[in-house]
C-alpha atoms as a PDB file:
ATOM      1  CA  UNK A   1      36.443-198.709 172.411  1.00  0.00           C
ATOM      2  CA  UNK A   2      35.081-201.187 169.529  1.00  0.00           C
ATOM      3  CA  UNK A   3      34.838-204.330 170.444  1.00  0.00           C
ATOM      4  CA  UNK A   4      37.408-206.907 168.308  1.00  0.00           C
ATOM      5  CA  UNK A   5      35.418-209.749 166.823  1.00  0.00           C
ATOM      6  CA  UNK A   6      38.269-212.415 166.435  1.00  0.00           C
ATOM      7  CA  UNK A   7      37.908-215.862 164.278  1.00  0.00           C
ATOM      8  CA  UNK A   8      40.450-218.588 164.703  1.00  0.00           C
ATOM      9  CA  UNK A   9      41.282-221.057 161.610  1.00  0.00           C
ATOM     10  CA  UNK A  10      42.547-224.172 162.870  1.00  0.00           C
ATOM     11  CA  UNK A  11      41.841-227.524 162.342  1.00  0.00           C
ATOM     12  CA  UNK A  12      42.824-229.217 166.395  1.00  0.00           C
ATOM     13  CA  UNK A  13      40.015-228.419 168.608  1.00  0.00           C
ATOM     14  CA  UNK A  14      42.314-228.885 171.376  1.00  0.00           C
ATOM     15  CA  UNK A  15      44.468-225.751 170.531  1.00  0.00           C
ATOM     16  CA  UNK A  16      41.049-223.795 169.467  1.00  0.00           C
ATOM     17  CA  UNK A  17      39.818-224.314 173.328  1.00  0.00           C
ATOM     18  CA  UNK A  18      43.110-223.442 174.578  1.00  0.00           C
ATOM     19  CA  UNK A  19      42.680-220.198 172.223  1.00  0.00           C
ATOM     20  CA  UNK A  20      39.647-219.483 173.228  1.00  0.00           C
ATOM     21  CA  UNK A  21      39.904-219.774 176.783  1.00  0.00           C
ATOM     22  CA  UNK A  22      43.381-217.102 176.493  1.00  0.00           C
ATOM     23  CA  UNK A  23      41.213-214.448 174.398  1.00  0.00           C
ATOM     24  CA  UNK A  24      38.422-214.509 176.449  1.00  0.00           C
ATOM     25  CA  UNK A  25      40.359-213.058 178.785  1.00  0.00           C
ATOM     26  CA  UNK A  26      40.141-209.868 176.994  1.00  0.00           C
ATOM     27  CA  UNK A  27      36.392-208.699 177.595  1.00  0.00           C
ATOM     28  CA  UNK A  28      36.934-206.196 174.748  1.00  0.00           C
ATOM     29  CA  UNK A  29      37.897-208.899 172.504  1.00  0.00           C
ATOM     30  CA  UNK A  30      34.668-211.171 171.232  1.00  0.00           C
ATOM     31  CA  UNK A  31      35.696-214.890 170.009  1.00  0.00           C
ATOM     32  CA  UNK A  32      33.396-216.019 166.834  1.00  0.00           C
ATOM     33  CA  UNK A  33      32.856-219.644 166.584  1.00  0.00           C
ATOM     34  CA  UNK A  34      36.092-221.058 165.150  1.00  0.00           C
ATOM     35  CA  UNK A  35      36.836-223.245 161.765  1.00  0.00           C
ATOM     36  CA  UNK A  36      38.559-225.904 160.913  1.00  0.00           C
ATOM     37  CA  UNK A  37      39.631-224.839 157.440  1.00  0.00           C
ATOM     38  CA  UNK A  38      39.968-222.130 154.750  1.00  0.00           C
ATOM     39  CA  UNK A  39      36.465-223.264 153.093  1.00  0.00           C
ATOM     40  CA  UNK A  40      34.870-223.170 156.219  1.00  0.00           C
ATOM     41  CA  UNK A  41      36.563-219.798 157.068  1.00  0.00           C
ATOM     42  CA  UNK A  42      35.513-218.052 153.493  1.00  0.00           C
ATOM     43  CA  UNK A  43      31.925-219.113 153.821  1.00  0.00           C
ATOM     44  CA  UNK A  44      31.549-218.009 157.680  1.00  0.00           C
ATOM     45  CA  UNK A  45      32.938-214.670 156.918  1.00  0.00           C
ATOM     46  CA  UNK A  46      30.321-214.444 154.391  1.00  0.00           C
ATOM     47  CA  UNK A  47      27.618-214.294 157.105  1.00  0.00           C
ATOM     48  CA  UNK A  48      30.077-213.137 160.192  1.00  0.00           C
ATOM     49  CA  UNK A  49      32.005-210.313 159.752  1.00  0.00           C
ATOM     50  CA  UNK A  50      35.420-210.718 161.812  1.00  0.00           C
ATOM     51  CA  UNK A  51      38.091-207.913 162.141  1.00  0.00           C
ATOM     52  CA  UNK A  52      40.857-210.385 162.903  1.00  0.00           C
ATOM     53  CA  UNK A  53      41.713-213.818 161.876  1.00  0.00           C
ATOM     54  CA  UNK A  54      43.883-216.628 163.546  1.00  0.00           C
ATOM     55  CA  UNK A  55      44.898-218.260 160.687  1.00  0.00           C
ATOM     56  CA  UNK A  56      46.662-221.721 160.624  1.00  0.00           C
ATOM     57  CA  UNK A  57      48.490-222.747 157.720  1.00  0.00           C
ATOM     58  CA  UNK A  58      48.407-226.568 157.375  1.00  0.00           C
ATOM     59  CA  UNK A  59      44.188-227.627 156.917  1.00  0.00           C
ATOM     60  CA  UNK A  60      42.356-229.952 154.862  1.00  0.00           C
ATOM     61  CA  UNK A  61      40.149-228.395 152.102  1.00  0.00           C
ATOM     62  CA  UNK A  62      41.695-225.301 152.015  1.00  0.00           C
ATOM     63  CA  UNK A  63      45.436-224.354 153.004  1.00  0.00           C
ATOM     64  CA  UNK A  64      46.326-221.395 154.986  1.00  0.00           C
ATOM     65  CA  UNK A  65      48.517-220.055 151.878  1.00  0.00           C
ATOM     66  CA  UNK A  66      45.352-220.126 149.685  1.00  0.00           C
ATOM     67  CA  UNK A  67      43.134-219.308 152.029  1.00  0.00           C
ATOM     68  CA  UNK A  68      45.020-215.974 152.682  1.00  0.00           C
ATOM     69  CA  UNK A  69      45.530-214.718 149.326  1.00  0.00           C
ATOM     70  CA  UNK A  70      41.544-215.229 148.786  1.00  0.00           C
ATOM     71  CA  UNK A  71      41.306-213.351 152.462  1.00  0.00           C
ATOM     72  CA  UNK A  72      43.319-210.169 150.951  1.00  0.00           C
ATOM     73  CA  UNK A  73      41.593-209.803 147.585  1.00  0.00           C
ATOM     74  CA  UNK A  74      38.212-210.227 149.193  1.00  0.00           C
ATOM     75  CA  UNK A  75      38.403-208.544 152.518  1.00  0.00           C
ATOM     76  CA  UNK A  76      41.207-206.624 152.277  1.00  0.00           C
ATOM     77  CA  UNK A  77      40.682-204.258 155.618  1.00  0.00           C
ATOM     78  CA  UNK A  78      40.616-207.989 157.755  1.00  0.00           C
ATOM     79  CA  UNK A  79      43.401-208.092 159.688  1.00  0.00           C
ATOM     80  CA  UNK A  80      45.442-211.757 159.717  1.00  0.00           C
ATOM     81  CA  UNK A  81      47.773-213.149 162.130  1.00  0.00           C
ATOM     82  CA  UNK A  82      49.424-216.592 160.931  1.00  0.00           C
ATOM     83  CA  UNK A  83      49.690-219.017 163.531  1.00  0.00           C
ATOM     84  CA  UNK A  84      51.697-221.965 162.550  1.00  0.00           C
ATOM     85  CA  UNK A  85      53.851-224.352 164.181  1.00  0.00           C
ATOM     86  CA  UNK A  86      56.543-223.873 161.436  1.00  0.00           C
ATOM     87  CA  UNK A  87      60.309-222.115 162.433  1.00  0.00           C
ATOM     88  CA  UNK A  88      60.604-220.945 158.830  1.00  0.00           C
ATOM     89  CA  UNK A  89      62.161-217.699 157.827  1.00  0.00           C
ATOM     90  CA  UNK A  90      61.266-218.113 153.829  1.00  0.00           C
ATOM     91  CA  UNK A  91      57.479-218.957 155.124  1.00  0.00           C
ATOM     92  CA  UNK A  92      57.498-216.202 156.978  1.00  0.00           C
ATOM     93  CA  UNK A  93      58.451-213.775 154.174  1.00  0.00           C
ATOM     94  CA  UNK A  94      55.825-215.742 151.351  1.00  0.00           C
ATOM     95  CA  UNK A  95      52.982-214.746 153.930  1.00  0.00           C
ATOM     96  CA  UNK A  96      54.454-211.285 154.688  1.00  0.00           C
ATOM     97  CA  UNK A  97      54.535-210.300 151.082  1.00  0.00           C
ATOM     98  CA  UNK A  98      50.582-211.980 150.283  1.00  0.00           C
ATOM     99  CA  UNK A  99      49.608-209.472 152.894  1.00  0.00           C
ATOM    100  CA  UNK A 100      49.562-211.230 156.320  1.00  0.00           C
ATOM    101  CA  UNK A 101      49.721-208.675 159.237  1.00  0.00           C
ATOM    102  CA  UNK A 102      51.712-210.853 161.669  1.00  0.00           C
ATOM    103  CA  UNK A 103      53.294-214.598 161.992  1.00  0.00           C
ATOM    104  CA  UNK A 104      53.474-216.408 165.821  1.00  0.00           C
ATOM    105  CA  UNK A 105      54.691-219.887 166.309  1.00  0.00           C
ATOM    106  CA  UNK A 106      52.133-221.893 168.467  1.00  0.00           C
ATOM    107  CA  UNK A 107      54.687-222.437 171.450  1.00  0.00           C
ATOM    108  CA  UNK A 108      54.817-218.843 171.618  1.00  0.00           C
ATOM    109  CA  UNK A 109      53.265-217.490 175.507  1.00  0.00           C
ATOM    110  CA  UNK A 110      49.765-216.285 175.396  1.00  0.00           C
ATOM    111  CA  UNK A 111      51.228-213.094 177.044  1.00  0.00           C
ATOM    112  CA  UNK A 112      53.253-212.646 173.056  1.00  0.00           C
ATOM    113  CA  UNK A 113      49.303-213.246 171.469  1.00  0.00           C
ATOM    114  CA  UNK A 114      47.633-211.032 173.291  1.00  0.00           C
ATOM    115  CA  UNK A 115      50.277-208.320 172.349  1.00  0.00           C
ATOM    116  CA  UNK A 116      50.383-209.507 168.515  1.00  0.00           C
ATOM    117  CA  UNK A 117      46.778-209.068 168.952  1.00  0.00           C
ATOM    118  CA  UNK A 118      46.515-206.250 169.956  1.00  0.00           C
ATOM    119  CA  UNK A 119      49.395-204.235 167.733  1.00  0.00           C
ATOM    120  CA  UNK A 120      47.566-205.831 164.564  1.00  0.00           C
ATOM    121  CA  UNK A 121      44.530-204.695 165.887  1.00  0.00           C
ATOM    122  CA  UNK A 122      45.541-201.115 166.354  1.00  0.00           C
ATOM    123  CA  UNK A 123      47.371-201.089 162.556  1.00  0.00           C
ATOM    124  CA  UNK A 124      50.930-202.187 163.659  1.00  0.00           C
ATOM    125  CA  UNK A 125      52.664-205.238 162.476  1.00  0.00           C
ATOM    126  CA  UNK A 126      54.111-208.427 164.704  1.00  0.00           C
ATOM    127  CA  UNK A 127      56.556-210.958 162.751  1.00  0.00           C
ATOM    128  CA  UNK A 128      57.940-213.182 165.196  1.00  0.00           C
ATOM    129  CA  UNK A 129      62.128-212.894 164.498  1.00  0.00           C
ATOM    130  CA  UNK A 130      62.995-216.849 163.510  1.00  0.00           C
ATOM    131  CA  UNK A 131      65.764-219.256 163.570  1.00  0.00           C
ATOM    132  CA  UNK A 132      66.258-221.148 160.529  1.00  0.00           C
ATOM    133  CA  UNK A 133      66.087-224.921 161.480  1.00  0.00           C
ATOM    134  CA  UNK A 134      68.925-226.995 161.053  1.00  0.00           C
ATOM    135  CA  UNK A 135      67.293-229.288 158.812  1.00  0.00           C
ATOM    136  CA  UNK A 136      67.499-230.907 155.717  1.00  0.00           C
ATOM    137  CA  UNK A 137      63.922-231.989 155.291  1.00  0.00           C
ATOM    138  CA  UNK A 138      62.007-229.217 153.311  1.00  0.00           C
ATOM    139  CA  UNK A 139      58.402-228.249 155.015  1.00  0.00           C
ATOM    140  CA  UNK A 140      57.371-228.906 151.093  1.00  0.00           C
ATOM    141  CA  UNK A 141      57.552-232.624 152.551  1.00  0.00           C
ATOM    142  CA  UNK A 142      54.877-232.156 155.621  1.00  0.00           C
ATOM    143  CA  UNK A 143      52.302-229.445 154.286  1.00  0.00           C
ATOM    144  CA  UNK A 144      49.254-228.687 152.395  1.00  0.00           C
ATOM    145  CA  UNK A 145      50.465-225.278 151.786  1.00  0.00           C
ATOM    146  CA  UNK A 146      53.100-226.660 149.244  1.00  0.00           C
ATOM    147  CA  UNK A 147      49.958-227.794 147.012  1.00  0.00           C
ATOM    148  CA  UNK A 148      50.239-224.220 145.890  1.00  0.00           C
ATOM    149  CA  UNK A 149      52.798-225.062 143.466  1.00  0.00           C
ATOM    150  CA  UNK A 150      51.478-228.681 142.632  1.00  0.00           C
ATOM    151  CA  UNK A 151      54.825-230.340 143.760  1.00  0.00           C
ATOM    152  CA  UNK A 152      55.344-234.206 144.453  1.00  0.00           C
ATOM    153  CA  UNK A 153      57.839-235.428 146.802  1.00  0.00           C
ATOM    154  CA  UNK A 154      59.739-236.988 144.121  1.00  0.00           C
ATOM    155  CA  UNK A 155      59.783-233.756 141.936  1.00  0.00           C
ATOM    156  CA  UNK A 156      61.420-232.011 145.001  1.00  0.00           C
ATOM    157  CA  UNK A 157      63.714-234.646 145.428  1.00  0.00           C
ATOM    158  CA  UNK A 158      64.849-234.517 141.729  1.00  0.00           C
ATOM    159  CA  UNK A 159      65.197-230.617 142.412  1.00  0.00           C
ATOM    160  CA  UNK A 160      67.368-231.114 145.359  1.00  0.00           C
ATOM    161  CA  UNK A 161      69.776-233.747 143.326  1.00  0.00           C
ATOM    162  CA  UNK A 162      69.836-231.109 140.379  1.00  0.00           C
ATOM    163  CA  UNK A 163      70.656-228.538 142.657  1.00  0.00           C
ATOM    164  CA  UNK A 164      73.883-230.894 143.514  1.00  0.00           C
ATOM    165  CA  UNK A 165      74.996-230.927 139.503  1.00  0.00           C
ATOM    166  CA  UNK A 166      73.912-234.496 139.070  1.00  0.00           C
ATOM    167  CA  UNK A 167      72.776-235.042 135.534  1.00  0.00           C
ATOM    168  CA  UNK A 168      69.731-236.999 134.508  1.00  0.00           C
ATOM    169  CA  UNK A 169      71.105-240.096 134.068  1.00  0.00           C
ATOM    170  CA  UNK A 170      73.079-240.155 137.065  1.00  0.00           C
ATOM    171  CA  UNK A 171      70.003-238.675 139.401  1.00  0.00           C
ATOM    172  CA  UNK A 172      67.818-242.542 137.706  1.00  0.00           C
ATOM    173  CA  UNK A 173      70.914-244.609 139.024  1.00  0.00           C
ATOM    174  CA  UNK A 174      70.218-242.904 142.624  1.00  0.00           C
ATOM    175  CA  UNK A 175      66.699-242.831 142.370  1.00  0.00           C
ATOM    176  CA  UNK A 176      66.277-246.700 140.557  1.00  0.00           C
ATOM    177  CA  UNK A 177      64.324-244.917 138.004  1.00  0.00           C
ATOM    178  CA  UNK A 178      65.044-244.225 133.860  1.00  0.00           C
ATOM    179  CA  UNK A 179      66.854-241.454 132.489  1.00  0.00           C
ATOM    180  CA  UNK A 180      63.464-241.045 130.204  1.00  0.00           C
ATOM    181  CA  UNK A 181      61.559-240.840 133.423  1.00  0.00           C
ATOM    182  CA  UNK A 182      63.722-238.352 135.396  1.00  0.00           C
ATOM    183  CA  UNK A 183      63.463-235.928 132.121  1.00  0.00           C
ATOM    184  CA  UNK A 184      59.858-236.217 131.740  1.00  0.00           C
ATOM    185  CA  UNK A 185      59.845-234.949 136.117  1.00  0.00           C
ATOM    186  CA  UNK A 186      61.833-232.172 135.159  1.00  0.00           C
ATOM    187  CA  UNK A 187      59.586-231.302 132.320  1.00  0.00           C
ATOM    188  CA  UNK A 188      56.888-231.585 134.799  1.00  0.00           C
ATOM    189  CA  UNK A 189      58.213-228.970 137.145  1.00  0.00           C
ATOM    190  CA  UNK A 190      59.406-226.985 135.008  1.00  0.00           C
ATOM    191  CA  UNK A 191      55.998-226.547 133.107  1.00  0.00           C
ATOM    192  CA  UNK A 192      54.535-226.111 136.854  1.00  0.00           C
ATOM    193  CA  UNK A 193      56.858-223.514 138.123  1.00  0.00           C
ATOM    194  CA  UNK A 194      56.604-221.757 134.589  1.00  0.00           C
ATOM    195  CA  UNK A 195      60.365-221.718 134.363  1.00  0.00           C
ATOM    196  CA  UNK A 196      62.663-221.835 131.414  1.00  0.00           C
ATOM    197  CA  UNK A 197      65.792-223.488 132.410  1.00  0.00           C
ATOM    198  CA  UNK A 198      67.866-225.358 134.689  1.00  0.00           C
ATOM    199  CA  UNK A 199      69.022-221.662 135.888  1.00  0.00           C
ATOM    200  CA  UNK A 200      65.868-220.599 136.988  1.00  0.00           C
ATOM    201  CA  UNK A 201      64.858-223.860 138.527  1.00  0.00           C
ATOM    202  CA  UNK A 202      68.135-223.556 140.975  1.00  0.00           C
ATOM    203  CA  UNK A 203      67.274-219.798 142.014  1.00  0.00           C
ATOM    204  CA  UNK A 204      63.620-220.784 142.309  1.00  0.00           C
ATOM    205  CA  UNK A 205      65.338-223.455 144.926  1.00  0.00           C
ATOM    206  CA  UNK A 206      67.011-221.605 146.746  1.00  0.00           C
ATOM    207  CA  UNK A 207      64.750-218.649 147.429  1.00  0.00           C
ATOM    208  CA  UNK A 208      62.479-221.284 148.801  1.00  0.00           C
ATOM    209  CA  UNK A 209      65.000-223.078 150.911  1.00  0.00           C
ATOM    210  CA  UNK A 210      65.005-226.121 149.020  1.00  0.00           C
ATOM    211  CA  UNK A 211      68.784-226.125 148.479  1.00  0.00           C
END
């Protein structure tokens, strides 16, 4: 059987040696030396080929979002298993559809890796089933990941109070900011999420879990 040559993306060292130490278990499984971003993992690829990837989605340099639609128009036979601390069903389904091959929460038992592993290895599939999180703090908060579409916390915070039919004037009262400057945010994300109108701002919301 060919040996799997697996990288891991990940920018804690102390969940890489825990990683490594699972995989290695597997003697037909051979553990590259791992990154700490997507720039790091782009340019070691270059010189190591890898048949799977560990990918994390929140690094410095280089996101795991970005990172994996580079990985798929590049190296489009390299098979790529997310593995991300966040419980979120509309993450889950971004990656899925940019061509991930699986998605694991960290706190998942290395006996669940090793078969993710291996299924994704042998052409299968392994999407961990999620709960949403009863939360009302958007991941677009927290992550690098939401750099993808350029967002501030104040422009999703102005999307949020739209989303609750307040009007401009009345979203600067809450906010302690100027009508004038609430309008010029929402021309701001509206030029970055190359939408039209207020319609298409709200369903762009809530397909991403912001409402």
């Amino acid at each position: 059987m060919k040996t799997l040559r697996i990288i891991i993306a990940d920018d804690h060292q102390l969940l890489i040696d825990g990683l490594v130490a699972v995989l290695q278990e597997n003697h037909e499984w051979e553990i590259l030396a791992p990154v700490n971003n997507g720039r790091q993992l782009l340019e070691r690829l270059e010189s190591m080929p890898a048949d799977l990837v560990l990918l994390d989605l929140n690094m410095p340099q280089l996101d795991g979002i970005r990172t994996l639609e580079i990985l798929r128009r590049q190296y489009p036979a390299l098979k790529i298993l997310v593995l991300t601390n966040y419980n979120q069903p509309q993450l889950l389904n971004e990656v899925r559809k940019l061509g991930a091959d699986g998605y694991l929460l960290k706190n998942s038992p290395s006996s669940v890796l090793k078969t993710a592993i291996a299924t994704i290895a042998e052409g299968g599939s392994f999407f961990e089933v999620l709960q949403p999180q009863e939360t009302h703090i958007p991941s677009y908060f927290l992550d690098e990941f939401m750099k993808k579409y350029q967002l501030t916390k104040r422009e999703v915070e102005i999307i949020r109070m739209v989303g609750s039919e307040l009007t401009s004037r009345e979203i600067g009262t809450q906010l302690f900011i100027s009508e004038f400057t609430v309008n010029t945010h929402r021309k701001n994300i509206m030029r970055k999420l190359e939408l039209k109108n207020t319609a298409g701002l709200l369903n762009f919301a809530k397909q991403h879990g912001i409402l």
